[in-house]
PDB file of N, CA and C in Angstrom:
ATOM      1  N   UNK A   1     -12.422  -8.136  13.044  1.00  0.00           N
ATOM      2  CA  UNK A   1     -12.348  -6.974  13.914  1.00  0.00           C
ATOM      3  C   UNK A   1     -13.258  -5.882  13.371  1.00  0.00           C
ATOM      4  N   UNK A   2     -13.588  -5.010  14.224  1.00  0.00           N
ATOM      5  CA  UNK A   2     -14.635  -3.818  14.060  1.00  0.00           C
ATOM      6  C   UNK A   2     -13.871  -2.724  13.547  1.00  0.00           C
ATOM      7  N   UNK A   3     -14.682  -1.843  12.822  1.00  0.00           N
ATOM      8  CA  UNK A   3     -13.834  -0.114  12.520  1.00  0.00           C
ATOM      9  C   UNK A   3     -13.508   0.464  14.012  1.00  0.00           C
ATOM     10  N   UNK A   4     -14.412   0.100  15.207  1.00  0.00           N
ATOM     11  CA  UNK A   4     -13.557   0.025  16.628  1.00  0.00           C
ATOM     12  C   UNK A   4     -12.716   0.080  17.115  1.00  0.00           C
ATOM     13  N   UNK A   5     -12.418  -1.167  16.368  1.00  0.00           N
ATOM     14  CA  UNK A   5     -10.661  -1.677  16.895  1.00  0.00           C
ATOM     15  C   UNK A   5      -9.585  -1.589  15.872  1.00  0.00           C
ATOM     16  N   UNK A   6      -9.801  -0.719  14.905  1.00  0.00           N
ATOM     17  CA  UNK A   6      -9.024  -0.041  14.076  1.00  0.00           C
ATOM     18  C   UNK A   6      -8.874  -0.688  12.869  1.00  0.00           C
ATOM     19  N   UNK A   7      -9.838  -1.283  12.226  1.00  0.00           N
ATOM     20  CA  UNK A   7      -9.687  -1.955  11.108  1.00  0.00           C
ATOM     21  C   UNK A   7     -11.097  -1.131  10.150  1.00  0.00           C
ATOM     22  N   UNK A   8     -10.474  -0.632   8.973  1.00  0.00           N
ATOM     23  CA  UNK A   8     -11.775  -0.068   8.065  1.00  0.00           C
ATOM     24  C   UNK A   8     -12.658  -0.948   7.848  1.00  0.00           C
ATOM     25  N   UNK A   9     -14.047  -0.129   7.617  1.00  0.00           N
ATOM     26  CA  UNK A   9     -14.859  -1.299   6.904  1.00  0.00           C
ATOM     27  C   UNK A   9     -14.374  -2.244   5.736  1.00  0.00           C
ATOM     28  N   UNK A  10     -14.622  -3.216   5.941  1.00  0.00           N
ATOM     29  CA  UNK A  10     -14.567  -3.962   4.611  1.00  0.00           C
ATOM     30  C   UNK A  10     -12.535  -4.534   4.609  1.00  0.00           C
ATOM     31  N   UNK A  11     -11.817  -3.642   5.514  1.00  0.00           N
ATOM     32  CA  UNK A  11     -10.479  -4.119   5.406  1.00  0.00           C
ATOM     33  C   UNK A  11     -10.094  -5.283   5.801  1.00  0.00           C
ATOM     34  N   UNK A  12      -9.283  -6.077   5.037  1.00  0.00           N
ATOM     35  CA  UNK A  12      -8.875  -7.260   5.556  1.00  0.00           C
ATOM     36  C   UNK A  12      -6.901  -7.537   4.848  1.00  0.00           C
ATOM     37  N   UNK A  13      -7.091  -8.718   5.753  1.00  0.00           N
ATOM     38  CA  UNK A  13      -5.397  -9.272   5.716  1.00  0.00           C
ATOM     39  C   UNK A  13      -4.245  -9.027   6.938  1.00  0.00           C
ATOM     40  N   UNK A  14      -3.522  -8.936   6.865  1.00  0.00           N
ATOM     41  CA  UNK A  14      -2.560  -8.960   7.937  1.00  0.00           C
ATOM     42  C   UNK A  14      -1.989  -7.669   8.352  1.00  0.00           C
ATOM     43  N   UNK A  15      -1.849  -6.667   7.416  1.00  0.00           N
ATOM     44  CA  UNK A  15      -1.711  -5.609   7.456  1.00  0.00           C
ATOM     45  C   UNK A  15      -2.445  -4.610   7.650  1.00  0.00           C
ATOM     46  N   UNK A  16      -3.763  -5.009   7.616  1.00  0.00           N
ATOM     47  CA  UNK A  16      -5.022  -4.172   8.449  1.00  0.00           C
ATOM     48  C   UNK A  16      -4.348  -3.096   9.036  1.00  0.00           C
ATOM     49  N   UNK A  17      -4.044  -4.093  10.467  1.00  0.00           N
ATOM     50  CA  UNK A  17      -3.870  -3.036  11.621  1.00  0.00           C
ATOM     51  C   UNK A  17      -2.871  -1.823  11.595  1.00  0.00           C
ATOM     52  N   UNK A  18      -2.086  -2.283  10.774  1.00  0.00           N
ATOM     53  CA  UNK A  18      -1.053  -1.552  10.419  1.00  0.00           C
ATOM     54  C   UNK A  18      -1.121  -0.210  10.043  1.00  0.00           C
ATOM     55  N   UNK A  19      -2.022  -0.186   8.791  1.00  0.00           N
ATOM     56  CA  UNK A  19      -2.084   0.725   7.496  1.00  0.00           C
ATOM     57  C   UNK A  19      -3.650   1.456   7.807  1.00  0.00           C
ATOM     58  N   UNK A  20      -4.347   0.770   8.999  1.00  0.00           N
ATOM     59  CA  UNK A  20      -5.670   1.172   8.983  1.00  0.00           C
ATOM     60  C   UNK A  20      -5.771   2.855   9.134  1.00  0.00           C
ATOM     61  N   UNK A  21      -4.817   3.471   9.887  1.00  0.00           N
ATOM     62  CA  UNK A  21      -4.467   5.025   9.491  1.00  0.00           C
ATOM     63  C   UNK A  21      -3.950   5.528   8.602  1.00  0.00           C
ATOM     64  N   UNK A  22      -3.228   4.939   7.999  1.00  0.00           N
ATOM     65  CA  UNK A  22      -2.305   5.649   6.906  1.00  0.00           C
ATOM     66  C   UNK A  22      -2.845   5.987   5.762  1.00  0.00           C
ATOM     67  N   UNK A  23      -2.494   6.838   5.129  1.00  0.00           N
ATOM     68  CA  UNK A  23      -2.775   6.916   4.051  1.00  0.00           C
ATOM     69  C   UNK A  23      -1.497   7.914   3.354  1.00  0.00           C
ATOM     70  N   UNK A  24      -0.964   7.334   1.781  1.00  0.00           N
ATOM     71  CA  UNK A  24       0.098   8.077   1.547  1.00  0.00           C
ATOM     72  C   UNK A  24      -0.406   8.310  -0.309  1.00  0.00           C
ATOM     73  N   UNK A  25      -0.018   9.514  -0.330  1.00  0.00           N
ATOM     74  CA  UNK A  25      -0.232  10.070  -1.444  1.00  0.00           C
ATOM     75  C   UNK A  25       0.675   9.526  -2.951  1.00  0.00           C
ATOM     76  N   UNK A  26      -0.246  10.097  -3.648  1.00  0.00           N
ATOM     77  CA  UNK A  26       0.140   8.721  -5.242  1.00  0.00           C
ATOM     78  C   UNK A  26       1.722   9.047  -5.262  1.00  0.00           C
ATOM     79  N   UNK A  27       1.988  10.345  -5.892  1.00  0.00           N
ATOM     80  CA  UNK A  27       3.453  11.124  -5.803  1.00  0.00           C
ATOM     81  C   UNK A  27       4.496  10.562  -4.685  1.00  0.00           C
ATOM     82  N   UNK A  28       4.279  10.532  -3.564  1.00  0.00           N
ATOM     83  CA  UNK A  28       5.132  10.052  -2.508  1.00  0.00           C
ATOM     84  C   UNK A  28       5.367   8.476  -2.598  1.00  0.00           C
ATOM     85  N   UNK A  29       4.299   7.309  -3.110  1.00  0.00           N
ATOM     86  CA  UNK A  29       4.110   6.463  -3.029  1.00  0.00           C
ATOM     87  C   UNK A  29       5.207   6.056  -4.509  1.00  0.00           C
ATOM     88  N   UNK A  30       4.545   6.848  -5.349  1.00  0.00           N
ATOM     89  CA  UNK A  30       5.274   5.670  -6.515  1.00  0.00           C
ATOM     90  C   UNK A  30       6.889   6.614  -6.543  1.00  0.00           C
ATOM     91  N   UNK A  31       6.868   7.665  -5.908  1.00  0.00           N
ATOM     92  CA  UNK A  31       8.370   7.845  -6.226  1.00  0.00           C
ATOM     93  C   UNK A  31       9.466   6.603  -5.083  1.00  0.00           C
ATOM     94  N   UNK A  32       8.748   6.585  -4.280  1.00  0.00           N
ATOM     95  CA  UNK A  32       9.308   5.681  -3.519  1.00  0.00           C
ATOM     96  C   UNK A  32       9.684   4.092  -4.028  1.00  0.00           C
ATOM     97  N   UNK A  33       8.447   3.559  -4.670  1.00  0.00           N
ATOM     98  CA  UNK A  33       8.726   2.508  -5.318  1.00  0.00           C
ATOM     99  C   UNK A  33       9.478   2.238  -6.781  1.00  0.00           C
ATOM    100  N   UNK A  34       9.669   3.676  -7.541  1.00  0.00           N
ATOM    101  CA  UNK A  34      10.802   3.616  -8.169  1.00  0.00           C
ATOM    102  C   UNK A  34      12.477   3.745  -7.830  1.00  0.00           C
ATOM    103  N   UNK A  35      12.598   4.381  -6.693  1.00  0.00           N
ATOM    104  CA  UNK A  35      13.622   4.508  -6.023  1.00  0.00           C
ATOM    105  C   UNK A  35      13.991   2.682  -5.571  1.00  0.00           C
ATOM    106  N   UNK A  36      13.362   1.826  -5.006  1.00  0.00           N
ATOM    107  CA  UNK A  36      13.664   0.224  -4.782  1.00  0.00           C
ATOM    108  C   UNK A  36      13.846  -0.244  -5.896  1.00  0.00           C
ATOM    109  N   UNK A  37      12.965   0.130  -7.092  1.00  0.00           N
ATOM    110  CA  UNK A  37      12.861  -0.449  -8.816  1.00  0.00           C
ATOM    111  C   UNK A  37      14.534   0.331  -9.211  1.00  0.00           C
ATOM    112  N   UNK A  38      14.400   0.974  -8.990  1.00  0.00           N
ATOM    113  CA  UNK A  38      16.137   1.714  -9.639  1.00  0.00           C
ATOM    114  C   UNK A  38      17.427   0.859  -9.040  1.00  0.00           C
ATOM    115  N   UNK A  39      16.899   0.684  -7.650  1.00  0.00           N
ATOM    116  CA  UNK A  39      17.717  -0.090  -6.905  1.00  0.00           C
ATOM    117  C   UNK A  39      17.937  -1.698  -7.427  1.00  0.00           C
ATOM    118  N   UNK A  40      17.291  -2.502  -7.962  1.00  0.00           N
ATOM    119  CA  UNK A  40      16.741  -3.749  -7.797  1.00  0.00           C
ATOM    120  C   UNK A  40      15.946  -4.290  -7.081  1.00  0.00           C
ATOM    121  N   UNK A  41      15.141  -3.854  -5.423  1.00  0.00           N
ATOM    122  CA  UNK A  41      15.228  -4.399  -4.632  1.00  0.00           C
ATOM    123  C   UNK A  41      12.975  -4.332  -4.666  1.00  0.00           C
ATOM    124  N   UNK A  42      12.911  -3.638  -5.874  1.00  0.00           N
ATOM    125  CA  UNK A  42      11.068  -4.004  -5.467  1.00  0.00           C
ATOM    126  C   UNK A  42      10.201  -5.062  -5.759  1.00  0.00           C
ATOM    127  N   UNK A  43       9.959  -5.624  -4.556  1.00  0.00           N
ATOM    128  CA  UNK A  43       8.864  -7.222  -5.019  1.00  0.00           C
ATOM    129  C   UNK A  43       7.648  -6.957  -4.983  1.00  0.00           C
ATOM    130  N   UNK A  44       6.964  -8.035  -5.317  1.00  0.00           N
ATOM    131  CA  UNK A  44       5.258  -7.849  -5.494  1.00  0.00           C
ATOM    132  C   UNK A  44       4.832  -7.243  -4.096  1.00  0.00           C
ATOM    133  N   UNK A  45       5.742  -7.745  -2.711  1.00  0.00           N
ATOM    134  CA  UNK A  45       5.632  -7.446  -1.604  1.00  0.00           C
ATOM    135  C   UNK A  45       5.256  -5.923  -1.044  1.00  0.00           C
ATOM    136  N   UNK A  46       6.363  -4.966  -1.723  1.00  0.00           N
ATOM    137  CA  UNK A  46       6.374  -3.696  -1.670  1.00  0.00           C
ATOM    138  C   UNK A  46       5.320  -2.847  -2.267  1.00  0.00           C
ATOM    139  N   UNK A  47       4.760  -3.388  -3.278  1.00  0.00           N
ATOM    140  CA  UNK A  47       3.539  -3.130  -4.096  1.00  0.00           C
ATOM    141  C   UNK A  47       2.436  -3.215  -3.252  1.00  0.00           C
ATOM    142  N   UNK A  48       2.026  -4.468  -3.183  1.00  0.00           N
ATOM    143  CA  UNK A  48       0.757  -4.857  -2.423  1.00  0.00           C
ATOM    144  C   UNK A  48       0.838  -3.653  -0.904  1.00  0.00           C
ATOM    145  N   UNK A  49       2.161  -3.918  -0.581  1.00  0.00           N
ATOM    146  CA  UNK A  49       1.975  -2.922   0.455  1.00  0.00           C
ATOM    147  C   UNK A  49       1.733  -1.568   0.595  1.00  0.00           C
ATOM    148  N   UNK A  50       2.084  -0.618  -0.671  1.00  0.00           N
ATOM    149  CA  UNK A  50       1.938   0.382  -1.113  1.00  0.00           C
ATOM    150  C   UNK A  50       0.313   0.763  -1.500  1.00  0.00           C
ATOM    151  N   UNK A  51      -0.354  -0.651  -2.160  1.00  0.00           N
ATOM    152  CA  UNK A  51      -1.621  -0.437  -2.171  1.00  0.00           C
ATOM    153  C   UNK A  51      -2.205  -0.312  -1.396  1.00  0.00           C
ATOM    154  N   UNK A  52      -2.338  -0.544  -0.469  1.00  0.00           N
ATOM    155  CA  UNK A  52      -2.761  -0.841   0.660  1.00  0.00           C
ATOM    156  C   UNK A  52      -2.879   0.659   1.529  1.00  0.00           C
ATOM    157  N   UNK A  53      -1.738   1.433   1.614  1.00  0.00           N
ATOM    158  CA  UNK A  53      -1.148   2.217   2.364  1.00  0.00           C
ATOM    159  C   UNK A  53      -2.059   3.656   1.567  1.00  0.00           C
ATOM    160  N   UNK A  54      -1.953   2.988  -0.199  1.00  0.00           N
ATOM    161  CA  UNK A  54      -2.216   4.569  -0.821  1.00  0.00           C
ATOM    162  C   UNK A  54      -3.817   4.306  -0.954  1.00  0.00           C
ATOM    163  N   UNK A  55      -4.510   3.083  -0.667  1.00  0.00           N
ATOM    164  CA  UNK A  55      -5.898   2.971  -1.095  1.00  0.00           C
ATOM    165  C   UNK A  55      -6.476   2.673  -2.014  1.00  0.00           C
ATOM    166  N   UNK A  56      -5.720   1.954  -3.413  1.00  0.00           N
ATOM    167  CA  UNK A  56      -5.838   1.481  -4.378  1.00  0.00           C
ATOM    168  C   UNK A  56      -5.634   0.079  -4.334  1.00  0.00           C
ATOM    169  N   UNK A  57      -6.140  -0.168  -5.351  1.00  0.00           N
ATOM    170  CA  UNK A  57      -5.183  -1.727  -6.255  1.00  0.00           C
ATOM    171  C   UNK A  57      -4.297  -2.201  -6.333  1.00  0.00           C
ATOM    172  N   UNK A  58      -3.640  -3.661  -6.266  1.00  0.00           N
ATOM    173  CA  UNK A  58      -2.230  -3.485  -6.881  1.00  0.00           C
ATOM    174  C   UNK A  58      -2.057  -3.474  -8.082  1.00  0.00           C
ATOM    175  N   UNK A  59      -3.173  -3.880  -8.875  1.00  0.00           N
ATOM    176  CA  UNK A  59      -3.089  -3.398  -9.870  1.00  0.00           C
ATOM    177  C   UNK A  59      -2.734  -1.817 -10.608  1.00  0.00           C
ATOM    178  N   UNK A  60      -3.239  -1.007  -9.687  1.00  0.00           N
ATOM    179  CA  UNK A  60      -3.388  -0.114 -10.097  1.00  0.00           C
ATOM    180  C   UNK A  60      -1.937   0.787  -9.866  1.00  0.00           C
ATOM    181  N   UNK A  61      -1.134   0.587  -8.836  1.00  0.00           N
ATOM    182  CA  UNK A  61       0.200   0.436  -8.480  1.00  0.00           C
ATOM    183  C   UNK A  61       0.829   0.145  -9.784  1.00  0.00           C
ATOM    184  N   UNK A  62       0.750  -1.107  -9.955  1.00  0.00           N
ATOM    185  CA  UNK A  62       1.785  -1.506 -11.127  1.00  0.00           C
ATOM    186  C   UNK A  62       1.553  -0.111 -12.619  1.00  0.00           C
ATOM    187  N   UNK A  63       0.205  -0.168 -12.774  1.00  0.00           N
ATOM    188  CA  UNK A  63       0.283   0.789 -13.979  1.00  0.00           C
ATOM    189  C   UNK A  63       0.829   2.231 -13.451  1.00  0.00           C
ATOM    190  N   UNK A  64       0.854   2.722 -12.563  1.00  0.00           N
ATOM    191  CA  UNK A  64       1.082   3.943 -12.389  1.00  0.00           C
ATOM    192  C   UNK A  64       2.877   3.529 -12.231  1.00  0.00           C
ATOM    193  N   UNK A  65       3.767   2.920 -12.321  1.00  0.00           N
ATOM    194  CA  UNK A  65       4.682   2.637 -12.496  1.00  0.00           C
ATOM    195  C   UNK A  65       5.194   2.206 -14.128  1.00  0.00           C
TER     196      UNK A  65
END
């Protein structure tokens, strides 16, 4: 798909379409994913998705956690 049809340059995967607007800030992002981590309930799933959302890595996710 094209930056057209709502996908960034260079974006790919399933969640494209999804996240292709979003964007969420580091602070909002990892407090959120410690709140599921406090809980038990955060998988690689929630991560990758967070990267995605904040514009980073998942790598880079995990260290900022």
């Amino acid at each position: 798909m094209s930056a057209a049809e709502g996908f960034s340059v260079g974006e790919q995967g399933a969640w494209g379409e999804i996240t292709a607007g979003l964007r969420v800030s580091r602070p909002v992002l990892v407090a959120r994913l410690l709140e599921l981590d406090a809980t038990g309930a955060l998988t690689t799933a929630h991560v990758r998705a967070g990267a995605q959302v904040g514009g980073v890595t998942v790598r880079t996710v995990w260290r900022w956690l």
